[in-house]
Protein backbone atom coordinates (compact mmCIF):
# COMPACT_ATOMS: atom_id res chain seq x y z
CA UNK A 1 0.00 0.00 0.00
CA UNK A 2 -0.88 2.66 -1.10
CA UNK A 3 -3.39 1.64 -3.63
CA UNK A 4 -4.29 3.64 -7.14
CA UNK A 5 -7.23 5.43 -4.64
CA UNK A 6 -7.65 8.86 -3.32
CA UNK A 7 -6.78 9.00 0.68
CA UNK A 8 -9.02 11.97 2.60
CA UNK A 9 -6.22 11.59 5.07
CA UNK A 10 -2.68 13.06 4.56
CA UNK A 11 -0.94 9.99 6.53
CA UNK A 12 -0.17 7.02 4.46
CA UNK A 13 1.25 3.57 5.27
CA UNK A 14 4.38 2.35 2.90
CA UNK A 15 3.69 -1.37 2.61
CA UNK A 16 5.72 -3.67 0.19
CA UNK A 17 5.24 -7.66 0.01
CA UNK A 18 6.59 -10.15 -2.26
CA UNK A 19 9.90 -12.92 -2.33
CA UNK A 20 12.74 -9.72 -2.60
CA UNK A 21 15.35 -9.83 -0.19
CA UNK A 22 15.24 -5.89 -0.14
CA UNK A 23 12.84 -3.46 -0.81
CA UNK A 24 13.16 0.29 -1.36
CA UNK A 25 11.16 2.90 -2.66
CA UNK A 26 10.57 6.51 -3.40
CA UNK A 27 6.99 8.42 -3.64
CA UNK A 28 7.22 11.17 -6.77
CA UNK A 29 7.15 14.07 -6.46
CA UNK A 30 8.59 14.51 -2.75
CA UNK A 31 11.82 12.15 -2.50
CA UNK A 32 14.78 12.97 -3.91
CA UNK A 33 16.30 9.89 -3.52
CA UNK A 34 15.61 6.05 -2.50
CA UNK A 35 14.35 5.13 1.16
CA UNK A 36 15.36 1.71 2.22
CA UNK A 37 12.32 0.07 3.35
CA UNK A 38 12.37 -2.51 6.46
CA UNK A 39 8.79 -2.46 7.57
CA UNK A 40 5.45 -0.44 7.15
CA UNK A 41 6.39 3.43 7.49
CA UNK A 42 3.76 6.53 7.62
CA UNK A 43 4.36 9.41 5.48
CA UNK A 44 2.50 12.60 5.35
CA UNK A 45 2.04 14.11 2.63
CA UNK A 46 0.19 17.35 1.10
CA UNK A 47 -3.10 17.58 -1.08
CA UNK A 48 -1.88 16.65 -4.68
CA UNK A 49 -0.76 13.35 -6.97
CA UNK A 50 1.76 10.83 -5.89
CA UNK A 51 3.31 7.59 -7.67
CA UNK A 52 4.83 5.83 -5.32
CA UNK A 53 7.97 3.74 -7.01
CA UNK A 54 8.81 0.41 -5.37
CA UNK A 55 11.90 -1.89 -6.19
CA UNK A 56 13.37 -5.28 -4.90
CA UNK A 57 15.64 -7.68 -5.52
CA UNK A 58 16.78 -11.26 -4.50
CA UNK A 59 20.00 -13.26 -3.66
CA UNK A 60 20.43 -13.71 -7.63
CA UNK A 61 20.45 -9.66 -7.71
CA UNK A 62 17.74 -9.90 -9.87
CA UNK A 63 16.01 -6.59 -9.72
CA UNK A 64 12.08 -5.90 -10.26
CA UNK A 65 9.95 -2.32 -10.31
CA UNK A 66 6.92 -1.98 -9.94
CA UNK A 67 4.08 1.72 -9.34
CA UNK A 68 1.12 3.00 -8.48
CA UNK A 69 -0.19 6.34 -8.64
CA UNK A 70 -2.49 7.88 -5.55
CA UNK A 71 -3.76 11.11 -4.29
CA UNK A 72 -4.13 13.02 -1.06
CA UNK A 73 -7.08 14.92 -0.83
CA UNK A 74 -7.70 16.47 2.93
CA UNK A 75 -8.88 20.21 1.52
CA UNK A 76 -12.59 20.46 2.54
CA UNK A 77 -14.89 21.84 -0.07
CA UNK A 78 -15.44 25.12 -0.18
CA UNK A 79 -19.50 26.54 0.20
CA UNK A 80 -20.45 30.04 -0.44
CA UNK A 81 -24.25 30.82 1.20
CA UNK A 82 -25.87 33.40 -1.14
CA UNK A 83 -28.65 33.49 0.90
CA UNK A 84 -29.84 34.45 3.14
CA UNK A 85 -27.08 36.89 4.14
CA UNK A 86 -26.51 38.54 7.31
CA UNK A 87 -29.17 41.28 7.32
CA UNK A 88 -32.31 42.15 9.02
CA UNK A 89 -35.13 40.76 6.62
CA UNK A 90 -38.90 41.98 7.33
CA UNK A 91 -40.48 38.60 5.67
CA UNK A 92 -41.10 35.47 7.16
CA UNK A 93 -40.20 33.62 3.91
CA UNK A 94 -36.21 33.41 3.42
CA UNK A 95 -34.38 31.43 0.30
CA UNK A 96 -31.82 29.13 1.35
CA UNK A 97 -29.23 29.19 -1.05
CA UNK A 98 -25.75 28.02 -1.52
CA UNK A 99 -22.67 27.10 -3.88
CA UNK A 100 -19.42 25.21 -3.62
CA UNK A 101 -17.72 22.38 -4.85
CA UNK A 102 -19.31 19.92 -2.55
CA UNK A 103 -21.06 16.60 -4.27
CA UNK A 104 -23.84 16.61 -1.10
CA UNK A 105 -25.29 19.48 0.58
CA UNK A 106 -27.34 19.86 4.00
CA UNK A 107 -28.31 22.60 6.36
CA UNK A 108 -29.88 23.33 9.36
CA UNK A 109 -31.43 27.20 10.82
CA UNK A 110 -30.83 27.27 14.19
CA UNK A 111 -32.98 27.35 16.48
CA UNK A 112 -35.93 26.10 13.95
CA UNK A 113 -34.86 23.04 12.80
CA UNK A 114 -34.32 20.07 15.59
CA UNK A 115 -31.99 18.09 12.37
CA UNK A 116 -30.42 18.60 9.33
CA UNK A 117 -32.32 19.22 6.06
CA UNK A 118 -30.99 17.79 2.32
CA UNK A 119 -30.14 20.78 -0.06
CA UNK A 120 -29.98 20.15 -3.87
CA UNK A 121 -31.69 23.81 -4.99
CA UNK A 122 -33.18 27.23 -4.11
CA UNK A 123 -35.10 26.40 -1.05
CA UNK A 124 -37.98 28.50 0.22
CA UNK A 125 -38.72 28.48 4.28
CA UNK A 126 -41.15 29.58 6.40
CA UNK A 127 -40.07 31.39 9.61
CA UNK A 128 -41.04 33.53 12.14
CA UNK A 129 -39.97 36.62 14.34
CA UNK A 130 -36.05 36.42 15.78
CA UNK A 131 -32.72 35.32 15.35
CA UNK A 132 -31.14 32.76 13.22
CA UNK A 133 -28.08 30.96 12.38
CA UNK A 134 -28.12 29.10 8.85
CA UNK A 135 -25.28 25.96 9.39
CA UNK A 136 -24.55 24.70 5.77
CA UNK A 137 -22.29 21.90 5.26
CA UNK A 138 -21.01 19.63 2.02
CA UNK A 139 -19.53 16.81 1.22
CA UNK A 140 -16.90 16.23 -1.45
CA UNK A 141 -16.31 12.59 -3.42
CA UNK A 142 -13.84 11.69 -0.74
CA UNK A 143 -15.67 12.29 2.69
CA UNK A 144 -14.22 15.69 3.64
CA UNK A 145 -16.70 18.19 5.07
CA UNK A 146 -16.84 22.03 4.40
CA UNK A 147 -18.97 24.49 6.92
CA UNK A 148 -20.45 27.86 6.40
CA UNK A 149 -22.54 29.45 8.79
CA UNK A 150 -24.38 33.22 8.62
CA UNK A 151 -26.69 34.44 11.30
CA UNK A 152 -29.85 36.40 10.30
CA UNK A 153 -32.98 38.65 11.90
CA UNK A 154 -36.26 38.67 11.27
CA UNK A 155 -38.54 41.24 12.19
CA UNK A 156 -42.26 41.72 11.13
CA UNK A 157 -43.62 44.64 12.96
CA UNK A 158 -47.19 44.03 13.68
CA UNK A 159 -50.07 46.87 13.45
CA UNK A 160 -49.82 50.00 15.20
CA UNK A 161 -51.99 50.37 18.08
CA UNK A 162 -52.30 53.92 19.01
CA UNK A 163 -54.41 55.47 22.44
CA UNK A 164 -55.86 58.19 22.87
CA UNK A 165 -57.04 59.69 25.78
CA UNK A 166 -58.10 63.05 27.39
CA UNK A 167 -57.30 64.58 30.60
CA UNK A 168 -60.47 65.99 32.63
């Protein structure tokens, strides 16, 4: 191991098997040379594409290569809420809307929702007189997690009342 996959950790275990009697290895792009491999070692490594090069040989000093290519991914997506935005609004009815680079998206409004809701488009909701806080989260191909949050007001002034009264 590694395997041809993308890792959504930045930690990865350097595994070689087979019949050599030794093994060494290098992971392109960050080694400049060969590391002499004994037993599983961790490396950790930043977001981007990696072939990790592997090489043993045996008491004949016959030599044998293999690769495989992987990636580190451990950059959550970003997500942009477009609305709504941190104002006072004087409507009970707010769009929830968002953007990003997320595959899945959910959201909750704080303190009106008791769990989270699914998100795919413009989302109309019906609330009421206070203060809010609009978590959104999403989820990219490999499991990390982006958060956004924007807090909110909603105020509906009701009639005016007015009394009048006289002084005898």
């Amino acid at each position: 191991s590694p395997s041809n996959n993308t890792y959504a950790v930045n930690t990865v275990t350097v595994n070689l098997s087979g019949d050599a009697t030794h093994h060494w290895y290098y992971i392109e792009p960050v080694d400049t040379q060969n590391q002499t491999w004994t037993n599983s070692e961790d490396r950790t490594l930043a977001d981007g594409s990696y072939t990790l090069h592997t090489y043993g040989n045996d008491t004949a000093g016959l030599e044998t290569h293999t690769q495989v290519s992987f990636t580190i991914d451990i950059t959550p997506p970003e997500i942009t809420i477009l609305s709504p935005q941190h104002l006072e609004y004087g409507s009970v009815n707010i769009t929830i809307l968002f953007s990003g680079q997320a595959k899945y998206y959910w959201y909750s409004i704080e303190p009106f929702d008791s769990q989270n809701q699914s998100w795919i488009t413009s989302t109309n909701r019906t609330l009421f007189d206070g203060t809010f806080t609009l978590h959104a989260y999403g989820n990219d191909t490999v499991g990390n997690i982006g958060y956004e949050f924007v807090e909110f007001l909603i105020v509906i002034s009701g009639p005016k009342i007015f009394v009048k009264y006289h002084n005898k």
